[in-house]
C-alpha atoms as a PDB file:
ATOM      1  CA  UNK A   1     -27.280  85.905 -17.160  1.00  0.00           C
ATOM      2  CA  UNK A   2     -27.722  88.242 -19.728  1.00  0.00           C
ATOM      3  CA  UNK A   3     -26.470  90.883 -18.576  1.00  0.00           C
ATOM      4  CA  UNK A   4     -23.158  89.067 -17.776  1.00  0.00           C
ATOM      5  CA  UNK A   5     -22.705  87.520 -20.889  1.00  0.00           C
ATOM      6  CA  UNK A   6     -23.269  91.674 -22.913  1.00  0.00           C
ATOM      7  CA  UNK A   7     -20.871  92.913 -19.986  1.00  0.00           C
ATOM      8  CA  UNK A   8     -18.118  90.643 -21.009  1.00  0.00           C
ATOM      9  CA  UNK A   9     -18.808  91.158 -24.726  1.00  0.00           C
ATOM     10  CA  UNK A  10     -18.358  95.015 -24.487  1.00  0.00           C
ATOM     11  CA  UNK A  11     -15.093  94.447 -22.110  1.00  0.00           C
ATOM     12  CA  UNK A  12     -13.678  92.695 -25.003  1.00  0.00           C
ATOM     13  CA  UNK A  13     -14.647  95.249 -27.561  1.00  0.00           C
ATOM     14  CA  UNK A  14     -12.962  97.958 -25.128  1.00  0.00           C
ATOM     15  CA  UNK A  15     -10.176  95.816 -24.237  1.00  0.00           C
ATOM     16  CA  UNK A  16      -9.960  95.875 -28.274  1.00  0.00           C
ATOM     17  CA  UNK A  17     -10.277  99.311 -29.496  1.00  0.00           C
ATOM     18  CA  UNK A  18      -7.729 100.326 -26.278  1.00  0.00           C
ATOM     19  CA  UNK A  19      -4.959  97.876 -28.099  1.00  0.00           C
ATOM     20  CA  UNK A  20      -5.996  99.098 -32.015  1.00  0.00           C
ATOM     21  CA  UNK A  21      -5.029 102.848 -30.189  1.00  0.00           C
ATOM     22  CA  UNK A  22      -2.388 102.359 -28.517  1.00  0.00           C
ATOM     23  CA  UNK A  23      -0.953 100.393 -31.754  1.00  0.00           C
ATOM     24  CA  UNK A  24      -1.598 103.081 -33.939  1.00  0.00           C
ATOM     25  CA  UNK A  25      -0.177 105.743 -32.072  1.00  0.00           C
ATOM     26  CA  UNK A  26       3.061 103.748 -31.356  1.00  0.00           C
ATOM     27  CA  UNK A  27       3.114 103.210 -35.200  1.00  0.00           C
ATOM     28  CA  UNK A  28       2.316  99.290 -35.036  1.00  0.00           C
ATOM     29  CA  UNK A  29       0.124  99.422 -37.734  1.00  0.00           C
ATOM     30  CA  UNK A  30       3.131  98.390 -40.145  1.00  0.00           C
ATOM     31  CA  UNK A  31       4.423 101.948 -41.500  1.00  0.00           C
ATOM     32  CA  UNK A  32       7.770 102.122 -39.890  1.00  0.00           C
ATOM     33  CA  UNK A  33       8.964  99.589 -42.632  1.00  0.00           C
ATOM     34  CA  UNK A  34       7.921 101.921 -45.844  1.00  0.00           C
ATOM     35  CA  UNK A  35      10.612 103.408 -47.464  1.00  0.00           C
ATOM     36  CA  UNK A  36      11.034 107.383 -47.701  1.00  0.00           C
ATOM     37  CA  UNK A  37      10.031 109.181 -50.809  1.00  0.00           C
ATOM     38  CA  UNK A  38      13.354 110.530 -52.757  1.00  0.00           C
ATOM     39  CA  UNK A  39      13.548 114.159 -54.676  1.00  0.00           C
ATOM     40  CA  UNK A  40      15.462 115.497 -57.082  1.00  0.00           C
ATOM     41  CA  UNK A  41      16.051 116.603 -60.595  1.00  0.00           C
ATOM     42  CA  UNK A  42      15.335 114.260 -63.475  1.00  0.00           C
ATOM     43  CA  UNK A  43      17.897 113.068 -65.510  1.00  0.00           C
ATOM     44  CA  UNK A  44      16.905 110.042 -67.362  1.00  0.00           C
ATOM     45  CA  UNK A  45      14.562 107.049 -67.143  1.00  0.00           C
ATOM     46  CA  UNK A  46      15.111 103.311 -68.371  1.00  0.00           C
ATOM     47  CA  UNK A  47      12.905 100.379 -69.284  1.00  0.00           C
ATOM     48  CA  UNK A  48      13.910  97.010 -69.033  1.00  0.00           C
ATOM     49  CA  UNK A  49      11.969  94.845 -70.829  1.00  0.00           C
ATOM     50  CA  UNK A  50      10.780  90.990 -69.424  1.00  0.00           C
ATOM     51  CA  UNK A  51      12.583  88.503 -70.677  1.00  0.00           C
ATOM     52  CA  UNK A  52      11.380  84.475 -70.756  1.00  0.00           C
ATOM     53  CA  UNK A  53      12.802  81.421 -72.461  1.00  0.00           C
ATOM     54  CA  UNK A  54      10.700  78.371 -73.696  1.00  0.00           C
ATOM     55  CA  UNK A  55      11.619  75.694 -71.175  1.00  0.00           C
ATOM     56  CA  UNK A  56      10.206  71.799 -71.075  1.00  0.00           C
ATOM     57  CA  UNK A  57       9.027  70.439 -67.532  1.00  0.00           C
ATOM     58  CA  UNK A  58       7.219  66.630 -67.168  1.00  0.00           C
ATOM     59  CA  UNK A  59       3.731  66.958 -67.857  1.00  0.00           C
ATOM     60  CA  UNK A  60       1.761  64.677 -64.626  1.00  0.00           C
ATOM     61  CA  UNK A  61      -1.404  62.853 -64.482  1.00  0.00           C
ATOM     62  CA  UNK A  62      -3.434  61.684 -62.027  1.00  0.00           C
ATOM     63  CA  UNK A  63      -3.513  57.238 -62.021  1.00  0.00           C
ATOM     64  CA  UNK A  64      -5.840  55.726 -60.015  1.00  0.00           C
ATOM     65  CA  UNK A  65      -6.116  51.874 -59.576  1.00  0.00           C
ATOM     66  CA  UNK A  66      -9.381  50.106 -60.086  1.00  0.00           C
ATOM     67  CA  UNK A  67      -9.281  47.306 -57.026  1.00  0.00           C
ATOM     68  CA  UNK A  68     -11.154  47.648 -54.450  1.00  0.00           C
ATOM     69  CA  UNK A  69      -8.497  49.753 -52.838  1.00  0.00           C
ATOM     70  CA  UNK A  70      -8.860  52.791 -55.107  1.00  0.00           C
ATOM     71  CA  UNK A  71      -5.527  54.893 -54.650  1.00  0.00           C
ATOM     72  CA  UNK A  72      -4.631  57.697 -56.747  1.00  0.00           C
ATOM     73  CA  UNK A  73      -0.918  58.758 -57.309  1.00  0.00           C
ATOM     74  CA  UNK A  74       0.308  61.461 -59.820  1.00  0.00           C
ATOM     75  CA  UNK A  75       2.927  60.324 -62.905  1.00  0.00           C
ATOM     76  CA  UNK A  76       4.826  61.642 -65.583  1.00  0.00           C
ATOM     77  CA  UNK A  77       2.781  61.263 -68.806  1.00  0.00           C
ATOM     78  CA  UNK A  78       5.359  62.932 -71.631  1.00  0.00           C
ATOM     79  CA  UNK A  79       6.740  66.867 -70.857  1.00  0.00           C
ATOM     80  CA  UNK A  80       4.969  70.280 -71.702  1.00  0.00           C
ATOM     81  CA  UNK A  81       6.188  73.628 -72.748  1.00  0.00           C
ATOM     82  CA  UNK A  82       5.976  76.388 -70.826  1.00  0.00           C
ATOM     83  CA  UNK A  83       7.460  80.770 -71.005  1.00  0.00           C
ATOM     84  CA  UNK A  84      10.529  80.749 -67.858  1.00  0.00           C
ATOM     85  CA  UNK A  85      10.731  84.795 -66.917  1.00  0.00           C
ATOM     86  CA  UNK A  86      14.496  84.694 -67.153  1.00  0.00           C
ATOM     87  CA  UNK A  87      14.453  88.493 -66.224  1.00  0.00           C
ATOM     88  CA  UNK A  88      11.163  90.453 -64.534  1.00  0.00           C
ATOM     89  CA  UNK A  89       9.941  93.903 -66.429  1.00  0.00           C
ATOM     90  CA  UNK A  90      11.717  96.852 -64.387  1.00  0.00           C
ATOM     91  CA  UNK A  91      11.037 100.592 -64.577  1.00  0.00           C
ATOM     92  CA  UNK A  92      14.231 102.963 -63.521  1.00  0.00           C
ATOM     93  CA  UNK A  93      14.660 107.036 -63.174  1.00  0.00           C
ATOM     94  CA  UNK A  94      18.258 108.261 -62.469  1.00  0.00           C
ATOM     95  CA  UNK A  95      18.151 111.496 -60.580  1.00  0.00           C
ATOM     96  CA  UNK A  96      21.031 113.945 -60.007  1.00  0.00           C
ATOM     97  CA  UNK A  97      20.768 116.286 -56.647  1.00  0.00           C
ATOM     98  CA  UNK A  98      19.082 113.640 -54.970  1.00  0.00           C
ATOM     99  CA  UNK A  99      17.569 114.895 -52.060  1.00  0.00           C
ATOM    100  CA  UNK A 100      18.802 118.539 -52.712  1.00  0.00           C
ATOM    101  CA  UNK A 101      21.995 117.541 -51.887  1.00  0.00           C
ATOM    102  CA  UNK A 102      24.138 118.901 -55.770  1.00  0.00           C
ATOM    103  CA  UNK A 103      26.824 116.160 -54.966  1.00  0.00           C
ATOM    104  CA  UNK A 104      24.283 113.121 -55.443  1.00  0.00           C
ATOM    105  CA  UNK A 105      24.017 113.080 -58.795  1.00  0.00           C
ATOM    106  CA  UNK A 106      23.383 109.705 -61.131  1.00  0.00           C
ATOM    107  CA  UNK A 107      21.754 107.681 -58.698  1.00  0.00           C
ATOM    108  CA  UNK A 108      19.712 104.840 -60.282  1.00  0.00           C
ATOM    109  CA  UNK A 109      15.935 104.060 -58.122  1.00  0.00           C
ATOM    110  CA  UNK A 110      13.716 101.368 -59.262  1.00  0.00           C
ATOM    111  CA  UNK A 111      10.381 102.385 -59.902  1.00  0.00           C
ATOM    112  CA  UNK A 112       6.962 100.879 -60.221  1.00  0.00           C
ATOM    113  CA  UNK A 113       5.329 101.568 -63.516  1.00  0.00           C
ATOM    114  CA  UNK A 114       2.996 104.487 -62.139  1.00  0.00           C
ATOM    115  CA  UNK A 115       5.904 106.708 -61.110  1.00  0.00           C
ATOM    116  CA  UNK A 116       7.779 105.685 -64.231  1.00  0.00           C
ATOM    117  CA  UNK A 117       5.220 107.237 -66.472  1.00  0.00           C
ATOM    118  CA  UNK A 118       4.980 110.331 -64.445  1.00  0.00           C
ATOM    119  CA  UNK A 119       8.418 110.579 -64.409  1.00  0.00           C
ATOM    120  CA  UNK A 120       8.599 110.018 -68.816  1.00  0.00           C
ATOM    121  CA  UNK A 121       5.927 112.892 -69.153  1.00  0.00           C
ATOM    122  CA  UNK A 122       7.473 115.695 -66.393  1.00  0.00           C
ATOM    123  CA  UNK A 123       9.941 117.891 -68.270  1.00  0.00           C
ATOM    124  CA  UNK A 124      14.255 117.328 -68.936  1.00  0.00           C
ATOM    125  CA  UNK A 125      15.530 118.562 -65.442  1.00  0.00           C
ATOM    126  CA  UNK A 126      12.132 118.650 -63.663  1.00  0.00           C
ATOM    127  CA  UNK A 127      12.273 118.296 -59.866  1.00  0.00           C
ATOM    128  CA  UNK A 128      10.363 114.762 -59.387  1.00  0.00           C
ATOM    129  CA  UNK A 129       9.467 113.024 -56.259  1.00  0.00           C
ATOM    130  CA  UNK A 130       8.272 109.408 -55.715  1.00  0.00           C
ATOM    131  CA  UNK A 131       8.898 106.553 -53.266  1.00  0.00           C
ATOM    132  CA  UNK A 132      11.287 103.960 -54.799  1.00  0.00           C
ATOM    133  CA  UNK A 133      10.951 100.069 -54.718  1.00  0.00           C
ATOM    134  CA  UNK A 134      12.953  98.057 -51.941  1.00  0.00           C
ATOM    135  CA  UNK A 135      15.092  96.237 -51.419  1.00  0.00           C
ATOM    136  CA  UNK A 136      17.399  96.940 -54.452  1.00  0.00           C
ATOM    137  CA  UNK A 137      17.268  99.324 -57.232  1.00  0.00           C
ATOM    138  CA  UNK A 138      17.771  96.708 -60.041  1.00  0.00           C
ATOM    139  CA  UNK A 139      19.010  99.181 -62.514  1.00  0.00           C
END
């Protein structure tokens, strides 16, 4: 019995590791969907700042009865204050001969902030490469 039970145990870790390969080297693992780094040469970078608002929203308690039927139910006790992002905190690089091509020049990319401050320290004109944010540049 055993020797039944470790048999089918190591057919299932085979039957595994043959789908995790074959998955991998048909590119299932996800990184078809990543976007394609862009080059080109720098021409200038932009940060737009967060912006939030002070916005009101009712402020809810928990009420529970005291019978012998306890029951709980949230309610409105007054309103609180809270910061509403009105605009999220964006990093952009405008490149000209994107992609070597000379006619693609002024092309906004959204950036995360990594590639944003590598971008701000590499030279006017410096040939930069870096994988911009999907799905829109934002910029």
């Amino acid at each position: 019995m055993f020797g039944t039970m470790c048999r089918k145990h190591l057919s299932a870790v085979g039957a595994t590791a043959v789908l995790l390969a074959a998955l991998t080297a048909c590119g299932g693992g996800g990184g078809d969907d990543a976007p394609d780094p862009v080059h080109g040469l720098k021409d200038t970078v932009r940060h737009i700042p967060r912006k939030t608002t002070r916005a009101t929203r009712p402020h809810l308690v928990k009420h529970c009865t005291t019978g012998t039927h306890r029951t709980c139910r949230k309610v409105q006790d007054g309103t609180e204050t809270y910061r509403r992002e009105l605009r999220p905190e964006r990093w952009c690089v405008r490149l000209d001969d994107v992609d070597g091509d000379r006619k693609r020049n002024d092309v906004w990319y959204r950036v995360d902030r990594t590639d944003y401050d590598r971008v701000v320290d590499a030279g006017d004109r410096a040939r930069v490469e870096f994988v911009p944010l999907l799905p829109d540049n934002g910029c």
